[in-house]
PDB file of N, CA and C in Angstrom:
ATOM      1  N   UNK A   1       9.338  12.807  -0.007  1.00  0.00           N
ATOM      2  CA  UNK A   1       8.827  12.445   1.308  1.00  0.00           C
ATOM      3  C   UNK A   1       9.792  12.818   2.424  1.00  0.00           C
ATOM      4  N   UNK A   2      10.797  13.200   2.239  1.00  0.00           N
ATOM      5  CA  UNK A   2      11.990  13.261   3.158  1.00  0.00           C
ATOM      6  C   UNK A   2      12.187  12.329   3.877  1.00  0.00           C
ATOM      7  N   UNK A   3      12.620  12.525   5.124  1.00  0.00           N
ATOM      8  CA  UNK A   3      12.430  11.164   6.543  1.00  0.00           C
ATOM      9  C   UNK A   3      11.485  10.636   6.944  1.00  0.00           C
ATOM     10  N   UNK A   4      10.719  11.923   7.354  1.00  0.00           N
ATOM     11  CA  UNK A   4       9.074  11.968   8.262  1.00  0.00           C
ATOM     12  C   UNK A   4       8.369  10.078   8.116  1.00  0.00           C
ATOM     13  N   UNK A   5       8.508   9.765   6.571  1.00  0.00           N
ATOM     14  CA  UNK A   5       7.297   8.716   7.052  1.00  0.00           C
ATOM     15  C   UNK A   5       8.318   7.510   7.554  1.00  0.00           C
ATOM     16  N   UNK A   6       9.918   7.609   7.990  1.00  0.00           N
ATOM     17  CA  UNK A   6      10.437   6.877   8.913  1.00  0.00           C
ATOM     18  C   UNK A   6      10.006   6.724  10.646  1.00  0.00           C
ATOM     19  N   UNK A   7       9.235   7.921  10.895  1.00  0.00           N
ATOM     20  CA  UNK A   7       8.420   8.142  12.332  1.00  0.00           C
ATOM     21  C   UNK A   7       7.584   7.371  12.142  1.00  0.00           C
ATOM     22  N   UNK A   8       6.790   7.121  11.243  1.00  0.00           N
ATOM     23  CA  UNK A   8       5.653   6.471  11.227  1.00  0.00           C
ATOM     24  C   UNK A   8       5.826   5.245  10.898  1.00  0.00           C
ATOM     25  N   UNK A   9       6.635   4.838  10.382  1.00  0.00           N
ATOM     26  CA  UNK A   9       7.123   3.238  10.303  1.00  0.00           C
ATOM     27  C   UNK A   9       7.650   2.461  11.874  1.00  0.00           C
ATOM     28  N   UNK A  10       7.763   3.580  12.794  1.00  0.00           N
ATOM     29  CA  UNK A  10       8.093   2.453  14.307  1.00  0.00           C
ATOM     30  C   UNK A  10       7.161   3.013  14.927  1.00  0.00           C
ATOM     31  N   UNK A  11       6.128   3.812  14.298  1.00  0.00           N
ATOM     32  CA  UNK A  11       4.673   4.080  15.544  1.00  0.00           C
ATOM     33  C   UNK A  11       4.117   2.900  15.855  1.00  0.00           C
ATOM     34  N   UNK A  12       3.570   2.377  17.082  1.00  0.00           N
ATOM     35  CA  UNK A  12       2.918   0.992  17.543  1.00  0.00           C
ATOM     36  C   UNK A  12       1.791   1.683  18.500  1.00  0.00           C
ATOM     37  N   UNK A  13       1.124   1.267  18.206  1.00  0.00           N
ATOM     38  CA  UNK A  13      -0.365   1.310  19.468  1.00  0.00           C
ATOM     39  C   UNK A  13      -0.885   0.414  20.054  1.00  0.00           C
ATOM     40  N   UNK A  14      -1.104   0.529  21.053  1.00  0.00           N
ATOM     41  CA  UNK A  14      -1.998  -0.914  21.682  1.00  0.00           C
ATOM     42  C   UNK A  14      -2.868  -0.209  22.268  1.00  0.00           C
ATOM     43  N   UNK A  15      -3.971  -1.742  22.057  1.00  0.00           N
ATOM     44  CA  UNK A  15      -5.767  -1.114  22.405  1.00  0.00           C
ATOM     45  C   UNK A  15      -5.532  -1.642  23.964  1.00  0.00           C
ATOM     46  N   UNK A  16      -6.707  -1.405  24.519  1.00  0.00           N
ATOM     47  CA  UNK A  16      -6.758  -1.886  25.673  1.00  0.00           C
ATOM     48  C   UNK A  16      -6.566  -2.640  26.582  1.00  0.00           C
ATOM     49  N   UNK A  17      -6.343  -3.448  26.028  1.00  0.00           N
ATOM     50  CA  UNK A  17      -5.737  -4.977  26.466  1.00  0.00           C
ATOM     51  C   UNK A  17      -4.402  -5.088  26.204  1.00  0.00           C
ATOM     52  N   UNK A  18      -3.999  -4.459  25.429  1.00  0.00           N
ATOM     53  CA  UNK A  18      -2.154  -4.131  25.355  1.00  0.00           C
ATOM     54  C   UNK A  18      -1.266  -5.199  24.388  1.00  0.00           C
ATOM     55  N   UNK A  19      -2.653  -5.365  23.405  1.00  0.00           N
ATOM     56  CA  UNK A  19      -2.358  -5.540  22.210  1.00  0.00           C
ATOM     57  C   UNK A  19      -2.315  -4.944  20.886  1.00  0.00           C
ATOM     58  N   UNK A  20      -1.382  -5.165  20.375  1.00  0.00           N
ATOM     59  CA  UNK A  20      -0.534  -3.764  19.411  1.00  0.00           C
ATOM     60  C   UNK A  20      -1.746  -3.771  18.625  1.00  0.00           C
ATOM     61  N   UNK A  21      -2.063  -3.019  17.411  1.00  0.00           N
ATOM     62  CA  UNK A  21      -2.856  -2.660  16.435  1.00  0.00           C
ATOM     63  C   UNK A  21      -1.883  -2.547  15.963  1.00  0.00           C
ATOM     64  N   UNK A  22      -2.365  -3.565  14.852  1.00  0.00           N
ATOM     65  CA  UNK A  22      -1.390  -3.642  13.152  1.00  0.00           C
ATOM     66  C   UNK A  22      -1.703  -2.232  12.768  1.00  0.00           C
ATOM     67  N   UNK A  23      -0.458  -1.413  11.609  1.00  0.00           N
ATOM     68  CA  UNK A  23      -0.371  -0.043  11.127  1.00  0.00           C
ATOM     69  C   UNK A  23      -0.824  -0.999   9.531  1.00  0.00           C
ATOM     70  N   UNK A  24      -1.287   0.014   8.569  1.00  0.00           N
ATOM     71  CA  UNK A  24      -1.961  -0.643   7.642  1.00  0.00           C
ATOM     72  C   UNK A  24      -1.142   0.503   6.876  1.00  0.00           C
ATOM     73  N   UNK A  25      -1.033   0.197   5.355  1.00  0.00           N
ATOM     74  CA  UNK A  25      -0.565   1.516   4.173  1.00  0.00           C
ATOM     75  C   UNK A  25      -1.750   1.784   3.262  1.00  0.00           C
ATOM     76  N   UNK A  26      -2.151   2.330   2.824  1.00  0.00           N
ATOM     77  CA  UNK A  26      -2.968   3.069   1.639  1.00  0.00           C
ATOM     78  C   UNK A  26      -2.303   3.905   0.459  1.00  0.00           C
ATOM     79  N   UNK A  27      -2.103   3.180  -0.484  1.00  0.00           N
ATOM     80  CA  UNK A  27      -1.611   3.587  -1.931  1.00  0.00           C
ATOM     81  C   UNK A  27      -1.963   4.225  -2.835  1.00  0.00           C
ATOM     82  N   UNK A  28      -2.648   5.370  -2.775  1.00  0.00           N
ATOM     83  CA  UNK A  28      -3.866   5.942  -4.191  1.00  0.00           C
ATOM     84  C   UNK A  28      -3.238   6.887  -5.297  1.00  0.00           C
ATOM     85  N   UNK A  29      -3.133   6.125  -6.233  1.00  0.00           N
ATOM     86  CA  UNK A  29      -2.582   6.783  -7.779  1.00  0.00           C
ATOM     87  C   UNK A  29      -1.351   7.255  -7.490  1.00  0.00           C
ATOM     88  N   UNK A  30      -0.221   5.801  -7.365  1.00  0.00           N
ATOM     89  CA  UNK A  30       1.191   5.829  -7.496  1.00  0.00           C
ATOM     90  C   UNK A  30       1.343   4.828  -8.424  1.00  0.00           C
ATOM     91  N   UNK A  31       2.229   5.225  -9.211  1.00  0.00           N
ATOM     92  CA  UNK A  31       2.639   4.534 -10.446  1.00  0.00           C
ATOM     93  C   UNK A  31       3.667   3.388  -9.695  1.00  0.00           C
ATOM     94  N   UNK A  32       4.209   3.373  -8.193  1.00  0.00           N
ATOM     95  CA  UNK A  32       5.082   2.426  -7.806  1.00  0.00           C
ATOM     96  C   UNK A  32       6.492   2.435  -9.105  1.00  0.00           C
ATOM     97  N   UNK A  33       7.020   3.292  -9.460  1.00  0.00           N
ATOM     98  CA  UNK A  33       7.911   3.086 -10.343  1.00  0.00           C
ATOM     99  C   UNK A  33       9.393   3.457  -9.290  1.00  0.00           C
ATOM    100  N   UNK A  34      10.268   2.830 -10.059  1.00  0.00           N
ATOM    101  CA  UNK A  34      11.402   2.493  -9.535  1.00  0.00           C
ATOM    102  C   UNK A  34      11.963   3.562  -8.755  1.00  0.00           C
ATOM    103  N   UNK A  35      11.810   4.431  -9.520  1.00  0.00           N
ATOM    104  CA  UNK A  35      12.324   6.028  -9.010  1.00  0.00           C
ATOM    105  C   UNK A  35      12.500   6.112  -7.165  1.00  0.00           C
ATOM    106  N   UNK A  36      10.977   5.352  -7.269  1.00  0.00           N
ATOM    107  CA  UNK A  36      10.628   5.885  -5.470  1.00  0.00           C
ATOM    108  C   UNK A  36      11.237   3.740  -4.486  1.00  0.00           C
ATOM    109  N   UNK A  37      11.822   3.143  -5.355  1.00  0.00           N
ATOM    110  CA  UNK A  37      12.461   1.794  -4.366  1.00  0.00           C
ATOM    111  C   UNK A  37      12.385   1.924  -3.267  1.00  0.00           C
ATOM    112  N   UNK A  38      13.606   2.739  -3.122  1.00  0.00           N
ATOM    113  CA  UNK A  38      14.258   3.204  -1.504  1.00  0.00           C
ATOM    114  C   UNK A  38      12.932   3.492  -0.275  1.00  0.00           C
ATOM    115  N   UNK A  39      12.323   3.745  -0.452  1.00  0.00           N
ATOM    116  CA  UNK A  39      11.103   4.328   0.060  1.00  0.00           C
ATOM    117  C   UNK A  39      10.133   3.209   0.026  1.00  0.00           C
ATOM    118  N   UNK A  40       9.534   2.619  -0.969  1.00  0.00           N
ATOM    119  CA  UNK A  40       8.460   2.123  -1.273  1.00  0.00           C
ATOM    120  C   UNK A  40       9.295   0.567  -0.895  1.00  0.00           C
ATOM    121  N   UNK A  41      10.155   0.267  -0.677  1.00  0.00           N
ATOM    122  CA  UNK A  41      10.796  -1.158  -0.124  1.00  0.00           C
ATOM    123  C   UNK A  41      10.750  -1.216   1.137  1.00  0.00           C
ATOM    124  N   UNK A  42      11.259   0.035   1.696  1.00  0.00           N
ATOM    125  CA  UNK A  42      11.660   0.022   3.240  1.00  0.00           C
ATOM    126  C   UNK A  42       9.332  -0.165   3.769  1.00  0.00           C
ATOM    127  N   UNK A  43       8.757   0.694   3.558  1.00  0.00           N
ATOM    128  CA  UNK A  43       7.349   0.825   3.898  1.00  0.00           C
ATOM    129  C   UNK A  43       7.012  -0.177   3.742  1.00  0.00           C
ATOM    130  N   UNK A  44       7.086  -1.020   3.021  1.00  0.00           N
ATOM    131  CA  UNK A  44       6.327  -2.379   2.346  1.00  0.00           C
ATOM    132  C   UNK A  44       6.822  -3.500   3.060  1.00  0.00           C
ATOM    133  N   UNK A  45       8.088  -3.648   3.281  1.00  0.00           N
ATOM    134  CA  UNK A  45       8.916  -4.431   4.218  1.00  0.00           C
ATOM    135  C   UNK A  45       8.642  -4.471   4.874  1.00  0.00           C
ATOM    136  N   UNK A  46       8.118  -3.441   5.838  1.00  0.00           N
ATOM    137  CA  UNK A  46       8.617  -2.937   7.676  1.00  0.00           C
ATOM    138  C   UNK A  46       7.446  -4.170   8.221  1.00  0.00           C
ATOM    139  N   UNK A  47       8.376  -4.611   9.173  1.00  0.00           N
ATOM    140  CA  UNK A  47       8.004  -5.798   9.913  1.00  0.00           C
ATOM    141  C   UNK A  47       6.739  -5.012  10.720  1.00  0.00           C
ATOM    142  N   UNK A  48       6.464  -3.715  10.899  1.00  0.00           N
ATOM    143  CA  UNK A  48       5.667  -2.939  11.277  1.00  0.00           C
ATOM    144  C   UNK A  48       4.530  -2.571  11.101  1.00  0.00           C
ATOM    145  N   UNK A  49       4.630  -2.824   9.738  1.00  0.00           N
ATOM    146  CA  UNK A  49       3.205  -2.917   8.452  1.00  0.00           C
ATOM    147  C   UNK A  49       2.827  -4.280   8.120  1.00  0.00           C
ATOM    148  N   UNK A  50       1.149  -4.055   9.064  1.00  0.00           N
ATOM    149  CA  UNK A  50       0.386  -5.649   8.580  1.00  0.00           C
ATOM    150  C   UNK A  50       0.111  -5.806   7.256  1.00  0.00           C
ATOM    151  N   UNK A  51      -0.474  -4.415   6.209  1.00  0.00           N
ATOM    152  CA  UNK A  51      -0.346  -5.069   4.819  1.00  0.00           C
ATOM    153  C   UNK A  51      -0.578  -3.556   4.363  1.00  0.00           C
ATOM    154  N   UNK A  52      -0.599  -3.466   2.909  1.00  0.00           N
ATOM    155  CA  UNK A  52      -0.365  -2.156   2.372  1.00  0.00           C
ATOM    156  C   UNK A  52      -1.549  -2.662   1.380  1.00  0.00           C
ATOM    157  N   UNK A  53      -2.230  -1.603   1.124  1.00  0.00           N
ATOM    158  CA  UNK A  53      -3.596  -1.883  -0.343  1.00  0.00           C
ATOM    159  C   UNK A  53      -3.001  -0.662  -0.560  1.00  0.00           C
ATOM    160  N   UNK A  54      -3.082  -1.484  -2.499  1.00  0.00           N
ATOM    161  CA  UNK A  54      -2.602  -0.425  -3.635  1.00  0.00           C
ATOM    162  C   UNK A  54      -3.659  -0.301  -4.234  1.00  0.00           C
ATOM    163  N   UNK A  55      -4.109   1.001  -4.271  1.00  0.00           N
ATOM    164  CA  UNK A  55      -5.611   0.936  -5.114  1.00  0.00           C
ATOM    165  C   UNK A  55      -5.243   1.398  -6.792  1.00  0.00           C
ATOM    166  N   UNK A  56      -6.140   0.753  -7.514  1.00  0.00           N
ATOM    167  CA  UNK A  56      -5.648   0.842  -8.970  1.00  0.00           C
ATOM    168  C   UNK A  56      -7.097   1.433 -10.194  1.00  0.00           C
ATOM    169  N   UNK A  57      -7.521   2.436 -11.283  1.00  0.00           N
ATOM    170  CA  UNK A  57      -8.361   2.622 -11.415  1.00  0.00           C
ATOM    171  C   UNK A  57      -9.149   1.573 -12.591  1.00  0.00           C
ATOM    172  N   UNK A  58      -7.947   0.923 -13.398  1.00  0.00           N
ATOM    173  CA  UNK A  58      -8.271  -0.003 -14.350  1.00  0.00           C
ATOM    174  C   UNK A  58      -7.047  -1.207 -14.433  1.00  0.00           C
ATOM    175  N   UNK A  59      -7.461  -2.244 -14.967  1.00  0.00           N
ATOM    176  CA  UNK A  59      -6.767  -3.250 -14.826  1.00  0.00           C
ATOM    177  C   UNK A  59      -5.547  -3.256 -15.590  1.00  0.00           C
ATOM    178  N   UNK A  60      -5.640  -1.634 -16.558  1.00  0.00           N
ATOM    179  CA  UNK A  60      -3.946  -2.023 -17.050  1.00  0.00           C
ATOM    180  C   UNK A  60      -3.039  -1.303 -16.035  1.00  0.00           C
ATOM    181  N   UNK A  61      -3.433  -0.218 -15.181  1.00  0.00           N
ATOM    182  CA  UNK A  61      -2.768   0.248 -13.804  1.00  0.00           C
ATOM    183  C   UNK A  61      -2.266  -0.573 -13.504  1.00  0.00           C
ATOM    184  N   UNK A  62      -3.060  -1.838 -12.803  1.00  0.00           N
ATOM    185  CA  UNK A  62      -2.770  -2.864 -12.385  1.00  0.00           C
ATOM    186  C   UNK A  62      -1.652  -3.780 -12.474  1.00  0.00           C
ATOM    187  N   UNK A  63      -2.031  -3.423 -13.929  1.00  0.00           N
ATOM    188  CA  UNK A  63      -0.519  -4.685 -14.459  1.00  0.00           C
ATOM    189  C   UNK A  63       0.806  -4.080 -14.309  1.00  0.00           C
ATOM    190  N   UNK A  64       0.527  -2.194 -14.635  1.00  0.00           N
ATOM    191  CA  UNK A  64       1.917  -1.739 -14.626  1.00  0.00           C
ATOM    192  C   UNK A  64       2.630  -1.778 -13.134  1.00  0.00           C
ATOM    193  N   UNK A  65       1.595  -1.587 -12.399  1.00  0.00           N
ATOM    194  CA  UNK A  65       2.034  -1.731 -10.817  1.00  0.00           C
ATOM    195  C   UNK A  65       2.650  -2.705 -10.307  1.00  0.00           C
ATOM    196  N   UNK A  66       2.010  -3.542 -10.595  1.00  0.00           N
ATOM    197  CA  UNK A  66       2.726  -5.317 -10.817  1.00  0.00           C
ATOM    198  C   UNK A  66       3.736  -5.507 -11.243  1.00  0.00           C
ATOM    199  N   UNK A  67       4.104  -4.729 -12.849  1.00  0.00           N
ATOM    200  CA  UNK A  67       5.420  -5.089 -12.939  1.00  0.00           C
ATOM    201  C   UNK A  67       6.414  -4.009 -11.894  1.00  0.00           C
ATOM    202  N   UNK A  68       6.288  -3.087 -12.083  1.00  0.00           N
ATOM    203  CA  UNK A  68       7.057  -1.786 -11.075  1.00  0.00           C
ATOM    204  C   UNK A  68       7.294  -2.573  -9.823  1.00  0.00           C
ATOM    205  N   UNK A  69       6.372  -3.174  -8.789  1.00  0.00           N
ATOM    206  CA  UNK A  69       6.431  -3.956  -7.965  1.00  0.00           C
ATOM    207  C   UNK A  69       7.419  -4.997  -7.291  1.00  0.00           C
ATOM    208  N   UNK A  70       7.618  -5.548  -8.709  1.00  0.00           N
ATOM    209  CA  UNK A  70       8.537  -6.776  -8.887  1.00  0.00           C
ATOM    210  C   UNK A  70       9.791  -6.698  -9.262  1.00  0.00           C
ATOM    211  N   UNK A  71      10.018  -5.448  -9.725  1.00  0.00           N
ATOM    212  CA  UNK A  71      11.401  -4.496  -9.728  1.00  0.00           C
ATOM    213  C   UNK A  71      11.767  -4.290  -9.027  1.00  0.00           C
ATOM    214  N   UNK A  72      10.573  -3.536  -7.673  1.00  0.00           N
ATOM    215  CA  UNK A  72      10.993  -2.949  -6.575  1.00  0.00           C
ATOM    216  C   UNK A  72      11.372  -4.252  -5.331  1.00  0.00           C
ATOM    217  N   UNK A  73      10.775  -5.336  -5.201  1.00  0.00           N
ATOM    218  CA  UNK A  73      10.815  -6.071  -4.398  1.00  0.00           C
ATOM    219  C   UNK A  73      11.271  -8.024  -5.116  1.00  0.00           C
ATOM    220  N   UNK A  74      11.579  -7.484  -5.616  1.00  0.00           N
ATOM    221  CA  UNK A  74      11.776  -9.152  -6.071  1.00  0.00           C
ATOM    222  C   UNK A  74      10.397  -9.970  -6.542  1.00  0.00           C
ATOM    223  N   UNK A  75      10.161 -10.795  -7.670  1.00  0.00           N
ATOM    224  CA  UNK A  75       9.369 -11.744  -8.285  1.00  0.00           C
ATOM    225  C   UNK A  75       8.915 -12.559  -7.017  1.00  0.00           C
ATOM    226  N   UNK A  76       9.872 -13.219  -6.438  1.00  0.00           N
ATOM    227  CA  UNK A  76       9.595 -13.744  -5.421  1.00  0.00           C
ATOM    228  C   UNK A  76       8.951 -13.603  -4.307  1.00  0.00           C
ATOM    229  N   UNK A  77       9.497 -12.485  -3.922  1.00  0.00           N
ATOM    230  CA  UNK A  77       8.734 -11.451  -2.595  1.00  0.00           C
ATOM    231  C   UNK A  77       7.456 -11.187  -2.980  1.00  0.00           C
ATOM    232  N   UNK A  78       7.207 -10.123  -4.328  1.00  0.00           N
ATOM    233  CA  UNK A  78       5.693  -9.886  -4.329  1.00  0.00           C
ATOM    234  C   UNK A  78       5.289 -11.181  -4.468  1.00  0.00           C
ATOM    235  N   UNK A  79       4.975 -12.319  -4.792  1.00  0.00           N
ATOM    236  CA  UNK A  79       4.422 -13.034  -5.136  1.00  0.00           C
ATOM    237  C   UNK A  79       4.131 -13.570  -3.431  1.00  0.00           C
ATOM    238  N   UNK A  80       4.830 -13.970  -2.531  1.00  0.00           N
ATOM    239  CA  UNK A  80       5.122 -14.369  -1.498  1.00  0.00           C
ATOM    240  C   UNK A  80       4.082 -13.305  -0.445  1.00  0.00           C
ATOM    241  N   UNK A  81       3.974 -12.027  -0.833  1.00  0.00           N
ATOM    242  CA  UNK A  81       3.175 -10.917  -0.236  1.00  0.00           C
ATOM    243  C   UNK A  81       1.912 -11.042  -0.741  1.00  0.00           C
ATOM    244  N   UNK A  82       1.931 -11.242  -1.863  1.00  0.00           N
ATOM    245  CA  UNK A  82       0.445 -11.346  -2.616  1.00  0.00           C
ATOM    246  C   UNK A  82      -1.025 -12.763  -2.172  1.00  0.00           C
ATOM    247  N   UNK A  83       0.395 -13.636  -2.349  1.00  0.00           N
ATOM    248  CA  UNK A  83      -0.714 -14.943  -2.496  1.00  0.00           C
ATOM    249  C   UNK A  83      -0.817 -15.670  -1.416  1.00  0.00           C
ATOM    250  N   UNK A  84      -0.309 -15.003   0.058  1.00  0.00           N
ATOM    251  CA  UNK A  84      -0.262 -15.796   1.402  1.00  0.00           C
ATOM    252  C   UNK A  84      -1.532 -16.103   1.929  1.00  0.00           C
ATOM    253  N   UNK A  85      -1.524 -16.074   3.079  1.00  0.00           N
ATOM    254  CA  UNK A  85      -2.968 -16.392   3.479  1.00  0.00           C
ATOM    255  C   UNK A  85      -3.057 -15.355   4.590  1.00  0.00           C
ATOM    256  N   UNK A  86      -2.587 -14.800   4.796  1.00  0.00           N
ATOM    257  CA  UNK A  86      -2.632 -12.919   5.079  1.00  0.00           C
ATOM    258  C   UNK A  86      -1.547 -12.111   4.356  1.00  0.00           C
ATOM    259  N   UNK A  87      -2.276 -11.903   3.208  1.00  0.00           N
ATOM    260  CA  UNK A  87      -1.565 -11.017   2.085  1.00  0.00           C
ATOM    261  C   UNK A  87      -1.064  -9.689   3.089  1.00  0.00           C
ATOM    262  N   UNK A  88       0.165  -9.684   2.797  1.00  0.00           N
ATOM    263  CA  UNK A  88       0.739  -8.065   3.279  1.00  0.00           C
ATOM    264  C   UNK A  88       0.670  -7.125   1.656  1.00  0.00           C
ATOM    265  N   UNK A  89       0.525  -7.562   0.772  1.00  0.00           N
ATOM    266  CA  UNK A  89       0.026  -6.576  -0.203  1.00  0.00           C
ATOM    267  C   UNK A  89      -1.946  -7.103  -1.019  1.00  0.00           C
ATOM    268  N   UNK A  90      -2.059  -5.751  -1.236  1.00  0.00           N
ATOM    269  CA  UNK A  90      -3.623  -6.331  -1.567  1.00  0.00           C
ATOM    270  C   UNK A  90      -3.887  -5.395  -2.629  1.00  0.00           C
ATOM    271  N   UNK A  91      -4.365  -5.479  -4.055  1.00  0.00           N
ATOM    272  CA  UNK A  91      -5.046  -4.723  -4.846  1.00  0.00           C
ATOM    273  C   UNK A  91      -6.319  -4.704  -4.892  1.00  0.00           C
ATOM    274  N   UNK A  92      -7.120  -3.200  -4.786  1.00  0.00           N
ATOM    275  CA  UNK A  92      -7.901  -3.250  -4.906  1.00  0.00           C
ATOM    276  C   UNK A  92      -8.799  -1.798  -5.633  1.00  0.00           C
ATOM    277  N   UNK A  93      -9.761  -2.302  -6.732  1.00  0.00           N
ATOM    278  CA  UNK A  93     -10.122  -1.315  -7.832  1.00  0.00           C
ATOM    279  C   UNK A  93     -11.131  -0.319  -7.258  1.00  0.00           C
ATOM    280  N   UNK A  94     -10.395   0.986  -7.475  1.00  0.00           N
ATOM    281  CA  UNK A  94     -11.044   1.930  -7.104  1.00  0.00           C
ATOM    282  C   UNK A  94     -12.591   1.976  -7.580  1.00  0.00           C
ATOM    283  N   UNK A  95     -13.574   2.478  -6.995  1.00  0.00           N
ATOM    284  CA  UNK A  95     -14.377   2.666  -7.551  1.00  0.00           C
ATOM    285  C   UNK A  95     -14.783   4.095  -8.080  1.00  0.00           C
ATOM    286  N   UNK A  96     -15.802   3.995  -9.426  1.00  0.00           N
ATOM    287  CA  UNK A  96     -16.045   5.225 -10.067  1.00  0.00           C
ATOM    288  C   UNK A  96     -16.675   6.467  -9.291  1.00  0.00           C
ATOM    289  N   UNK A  97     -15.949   7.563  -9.262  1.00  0.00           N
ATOM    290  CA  UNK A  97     -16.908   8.984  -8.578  1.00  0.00           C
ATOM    291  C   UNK A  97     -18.005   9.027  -8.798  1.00  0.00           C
ATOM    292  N   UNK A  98     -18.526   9.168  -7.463  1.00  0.00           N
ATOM    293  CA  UNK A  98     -19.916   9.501  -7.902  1.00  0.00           C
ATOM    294  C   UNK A  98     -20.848  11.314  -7.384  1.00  0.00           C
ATOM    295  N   UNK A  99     -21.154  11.589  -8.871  1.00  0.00           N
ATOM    296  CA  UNK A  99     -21.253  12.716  -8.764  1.00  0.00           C
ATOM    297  C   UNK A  99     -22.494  13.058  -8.148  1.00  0.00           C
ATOM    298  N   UNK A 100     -22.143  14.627  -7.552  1.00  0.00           N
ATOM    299  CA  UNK A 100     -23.033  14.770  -6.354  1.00  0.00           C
ATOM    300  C   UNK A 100     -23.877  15.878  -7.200  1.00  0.00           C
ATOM    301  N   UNK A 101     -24.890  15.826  -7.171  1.00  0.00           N
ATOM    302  CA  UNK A 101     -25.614  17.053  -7.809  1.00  0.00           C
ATOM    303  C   UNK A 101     -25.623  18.493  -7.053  1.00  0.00           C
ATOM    304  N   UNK A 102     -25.351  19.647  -7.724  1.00  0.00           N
ATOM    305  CA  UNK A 102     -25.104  20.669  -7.281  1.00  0.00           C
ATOM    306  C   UNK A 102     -26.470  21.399  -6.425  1.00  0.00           C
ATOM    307  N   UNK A 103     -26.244  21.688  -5.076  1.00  0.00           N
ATOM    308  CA  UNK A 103     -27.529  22.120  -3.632  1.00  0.00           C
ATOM    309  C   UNK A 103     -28.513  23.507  -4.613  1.00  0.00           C
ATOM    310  N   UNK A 104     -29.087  23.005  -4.403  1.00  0.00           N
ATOM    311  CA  UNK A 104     -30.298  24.814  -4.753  1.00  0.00           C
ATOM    312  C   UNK A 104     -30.580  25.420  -3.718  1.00  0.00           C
ATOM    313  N   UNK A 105     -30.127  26.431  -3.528  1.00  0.00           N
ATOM    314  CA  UNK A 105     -30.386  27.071  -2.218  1.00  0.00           C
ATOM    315  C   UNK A 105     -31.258  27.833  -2.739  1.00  0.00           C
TER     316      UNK A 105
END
């Protein structure tokens, strides 16, 4: 990722009224493994980000993400992100492709 998504971690917008719009994350088919911490701590953290959804395709994804998670951020923390009453982390199961039938021209 290099730096770059450090720009985007202090981008702020405000709507019309000149109230900020929360920045949101989108997660699709990352294993969250330790490798990427440094990165995936600072994004998840940033007082900047209202919440991050990790999308997952089956529930053992799920679990591995969970544990990777809790490596990356402390037992405590995810749990603290997860089960608030505005979750800053959110899982949620992808749904199946749906195939498009090929046009007859």
């Amino acid at each position: 990722t290099g730096i770059e998504y450090k720009k985007w971690l202090n981008y702020r917008q405000e709507d019309a009224d000149g109230n900020i719009i929360p920045n949101n994350v989108y997660i699709f088919g990352h294993s969250l493994d330790v490798t990427d911490k440094d990165v995936l701590n600072e994004i998840i953290t940033s007082p900047n980000i209202a919440a991050t959804t990790i999308f997952y395709r089956h529930k053992q994804q799920q679990a591995e993400q969970i544990a990777n998670l809790s490596k990356i951020l402390g037992q405590d923390t995810l749990l603290k992100y997860v089960n608030s009453t505005t979750p800053k982390i959110i899982f949620k199961q992808q749904r199946d492709m749906i195939e498009i039938p090929e046009s007859k021209e």
